[in-house]
C-alpha atoms as a PDB file:
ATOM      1  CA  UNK A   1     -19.245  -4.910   8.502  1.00  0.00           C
ATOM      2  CA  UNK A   2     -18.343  -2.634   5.092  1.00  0.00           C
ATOM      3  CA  UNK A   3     -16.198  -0.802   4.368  1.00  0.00           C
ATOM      4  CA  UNK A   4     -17.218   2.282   6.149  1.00  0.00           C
ATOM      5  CA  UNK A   5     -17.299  -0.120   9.180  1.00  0.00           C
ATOM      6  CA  UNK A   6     -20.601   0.906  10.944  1.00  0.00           C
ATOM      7  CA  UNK A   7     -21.091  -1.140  14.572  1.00  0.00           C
ATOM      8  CA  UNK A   8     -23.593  -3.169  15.221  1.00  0.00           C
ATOM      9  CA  UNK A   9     -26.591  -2.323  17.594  1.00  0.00           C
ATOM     10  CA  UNK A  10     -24.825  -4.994  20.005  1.00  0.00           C
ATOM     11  CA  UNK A  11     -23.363  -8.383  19.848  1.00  0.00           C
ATOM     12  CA  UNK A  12     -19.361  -8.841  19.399  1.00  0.00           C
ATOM     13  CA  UNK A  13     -16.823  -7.648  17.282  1.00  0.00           C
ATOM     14  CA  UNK A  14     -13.417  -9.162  15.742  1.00  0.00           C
ATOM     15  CA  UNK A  15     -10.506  -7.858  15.617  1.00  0.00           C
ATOM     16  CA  UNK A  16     -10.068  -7.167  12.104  1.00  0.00           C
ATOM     17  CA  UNK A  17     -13.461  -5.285  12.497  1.00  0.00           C
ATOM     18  CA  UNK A  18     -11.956  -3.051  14.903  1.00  0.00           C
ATOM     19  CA  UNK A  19      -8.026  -2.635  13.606  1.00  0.00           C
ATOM     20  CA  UNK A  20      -9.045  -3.308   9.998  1.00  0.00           C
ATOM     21  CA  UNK A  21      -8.272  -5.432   7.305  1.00  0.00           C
ATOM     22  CA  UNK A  22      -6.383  -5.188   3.755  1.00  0.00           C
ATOM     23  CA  UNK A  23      -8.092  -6.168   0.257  1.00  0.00           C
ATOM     24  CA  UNK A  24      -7.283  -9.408  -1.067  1.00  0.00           C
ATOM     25  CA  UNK A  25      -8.435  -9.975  -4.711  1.00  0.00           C
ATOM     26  CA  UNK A  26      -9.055 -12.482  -6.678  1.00  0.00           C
ATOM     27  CA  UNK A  27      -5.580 -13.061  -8.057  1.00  0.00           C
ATOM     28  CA  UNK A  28      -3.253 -12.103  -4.816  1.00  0.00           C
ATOM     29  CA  UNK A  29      -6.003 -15.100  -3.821  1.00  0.00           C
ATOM     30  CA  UNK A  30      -5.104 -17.085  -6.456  1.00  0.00           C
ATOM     31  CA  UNK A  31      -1.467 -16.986  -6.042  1.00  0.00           C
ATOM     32  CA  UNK A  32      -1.715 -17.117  -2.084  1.00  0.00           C
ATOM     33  CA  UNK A  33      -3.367 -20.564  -2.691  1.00  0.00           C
ATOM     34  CA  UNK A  34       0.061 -21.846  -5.390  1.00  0.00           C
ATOM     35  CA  UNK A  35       2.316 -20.438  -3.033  1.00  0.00           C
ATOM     36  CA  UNK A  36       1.203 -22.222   0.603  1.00  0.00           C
ATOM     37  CA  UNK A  37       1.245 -18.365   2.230  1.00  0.00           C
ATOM     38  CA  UNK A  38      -1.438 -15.911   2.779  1.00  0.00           C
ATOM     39  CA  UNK A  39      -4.824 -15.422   2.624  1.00  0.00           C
ATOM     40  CA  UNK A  40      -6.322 -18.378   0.375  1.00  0.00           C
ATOM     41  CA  UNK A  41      -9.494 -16.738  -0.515  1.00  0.00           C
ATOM     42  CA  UNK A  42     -10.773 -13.048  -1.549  1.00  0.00           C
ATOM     43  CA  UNK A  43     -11.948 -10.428   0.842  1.00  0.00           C
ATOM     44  CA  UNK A  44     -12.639  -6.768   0.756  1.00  0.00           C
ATOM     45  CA  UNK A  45     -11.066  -4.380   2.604  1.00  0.00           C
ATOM     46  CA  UNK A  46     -11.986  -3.126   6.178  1.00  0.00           C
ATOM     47  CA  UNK A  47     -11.728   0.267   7.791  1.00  0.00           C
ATOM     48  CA  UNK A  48      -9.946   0.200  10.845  1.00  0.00           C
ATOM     49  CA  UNK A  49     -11.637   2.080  13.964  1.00  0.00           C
ATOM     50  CA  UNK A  50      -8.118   2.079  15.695  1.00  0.00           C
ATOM     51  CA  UNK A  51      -5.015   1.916  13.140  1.00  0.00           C
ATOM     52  CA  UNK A  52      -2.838   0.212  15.680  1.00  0.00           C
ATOM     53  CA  UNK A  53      -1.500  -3.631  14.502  1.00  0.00           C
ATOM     54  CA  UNK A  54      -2.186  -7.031  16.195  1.00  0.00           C
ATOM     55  CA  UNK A  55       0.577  -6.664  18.251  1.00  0.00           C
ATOM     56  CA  UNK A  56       0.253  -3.563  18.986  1.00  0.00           C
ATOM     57  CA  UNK A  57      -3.248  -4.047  19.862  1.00  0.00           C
ATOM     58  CA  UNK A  58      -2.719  -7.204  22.559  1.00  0.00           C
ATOM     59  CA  UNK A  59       0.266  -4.900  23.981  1.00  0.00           C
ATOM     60  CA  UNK A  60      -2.730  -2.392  24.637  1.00  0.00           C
ATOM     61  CA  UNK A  61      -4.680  -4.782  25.851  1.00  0.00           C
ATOM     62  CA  UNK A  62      -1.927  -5.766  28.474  1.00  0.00           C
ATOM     63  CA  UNK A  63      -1.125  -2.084  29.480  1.00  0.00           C
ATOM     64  CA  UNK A  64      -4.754  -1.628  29.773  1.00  0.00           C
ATOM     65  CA  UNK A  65      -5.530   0.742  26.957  1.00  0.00           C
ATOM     66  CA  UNK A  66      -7.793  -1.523  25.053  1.00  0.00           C
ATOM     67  CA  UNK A  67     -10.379  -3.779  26.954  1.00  0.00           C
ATOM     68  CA  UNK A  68      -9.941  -7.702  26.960  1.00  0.00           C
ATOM     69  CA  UNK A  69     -11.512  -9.865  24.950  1.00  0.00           C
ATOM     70  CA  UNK A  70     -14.337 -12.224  25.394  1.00  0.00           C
ATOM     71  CA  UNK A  71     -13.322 -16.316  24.743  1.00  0.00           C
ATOM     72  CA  UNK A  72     -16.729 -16.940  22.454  1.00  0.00           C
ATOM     73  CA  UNK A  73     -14.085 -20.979  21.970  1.00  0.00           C
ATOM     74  CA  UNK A  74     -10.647 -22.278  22.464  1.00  0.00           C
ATOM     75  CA  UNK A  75      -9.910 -19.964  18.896  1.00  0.00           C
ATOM     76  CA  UNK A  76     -12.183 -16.980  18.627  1.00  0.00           C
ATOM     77  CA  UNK A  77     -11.332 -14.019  20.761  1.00  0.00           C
ATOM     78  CA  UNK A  78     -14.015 -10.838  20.244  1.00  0.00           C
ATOM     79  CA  UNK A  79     -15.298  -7.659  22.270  1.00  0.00           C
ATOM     80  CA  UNK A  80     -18.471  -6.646  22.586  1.00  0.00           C
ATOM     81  CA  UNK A  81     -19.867  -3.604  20.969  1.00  0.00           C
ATOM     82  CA  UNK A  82     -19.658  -1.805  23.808  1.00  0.00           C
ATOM     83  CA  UNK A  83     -16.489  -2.027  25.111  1.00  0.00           C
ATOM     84  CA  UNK A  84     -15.784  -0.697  21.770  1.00  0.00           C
ATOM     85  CA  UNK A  85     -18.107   1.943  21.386  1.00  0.00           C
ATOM     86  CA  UNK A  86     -16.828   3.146  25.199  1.00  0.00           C
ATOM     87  CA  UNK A  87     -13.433   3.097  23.934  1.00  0.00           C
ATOM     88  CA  UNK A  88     -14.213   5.179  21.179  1.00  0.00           C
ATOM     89  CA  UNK A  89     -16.202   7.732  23.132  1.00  0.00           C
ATOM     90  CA  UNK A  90     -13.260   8.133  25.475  1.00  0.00           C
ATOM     91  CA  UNK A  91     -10.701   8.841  22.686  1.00  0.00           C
ATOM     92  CA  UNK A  92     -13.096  11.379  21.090  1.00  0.00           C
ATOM     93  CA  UNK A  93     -13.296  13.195  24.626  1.00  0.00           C
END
């Protein structure tokens, strides 16, 4: 994903690929790394498709606003493109 945060054709999706993501440079890295907290390495920043939060995304997900995610392991949660692309077709309706 870029910044202008395009979907893929298919596959899944992440959640910071679909509520968006904050820049992290190369010295907010660097310090991240001294200080224990943070994101430990650079990334760019991500347009978010819905600019809710985490939270406030799983609390959608429990009221049934937002569809569930799929279990790809024990630690990766992501939807498929689309459940995302419906969900964005009924909010532009």
């Amino acid at each position: 994903m870029n910044d202008a945060n395009v979907l893929p054709g298919d596959g899944y999706v992440r959640l910071p690929q679909i509520i968006g993501q904050k820049v992290v440079t190369q010295e907010q890295a660097a310090a991240n790394r001294k200080s224990g907290r943070g994101p430990k390495t650079p990334r760019p920043a991500i347009t978010p498709l819905f600019p809710v939060s985490r939270a406030g995304w799983y609390a959608g997900i429990k009221k049934g606003i937002y569809p569930p995610p799929v279990k790809l392991s024990d630690r990766i949660s992501a939807w498929t493109v689309q459940s995302i692309r419906a969900l964005l077709e009924k909010g532009s309706s």
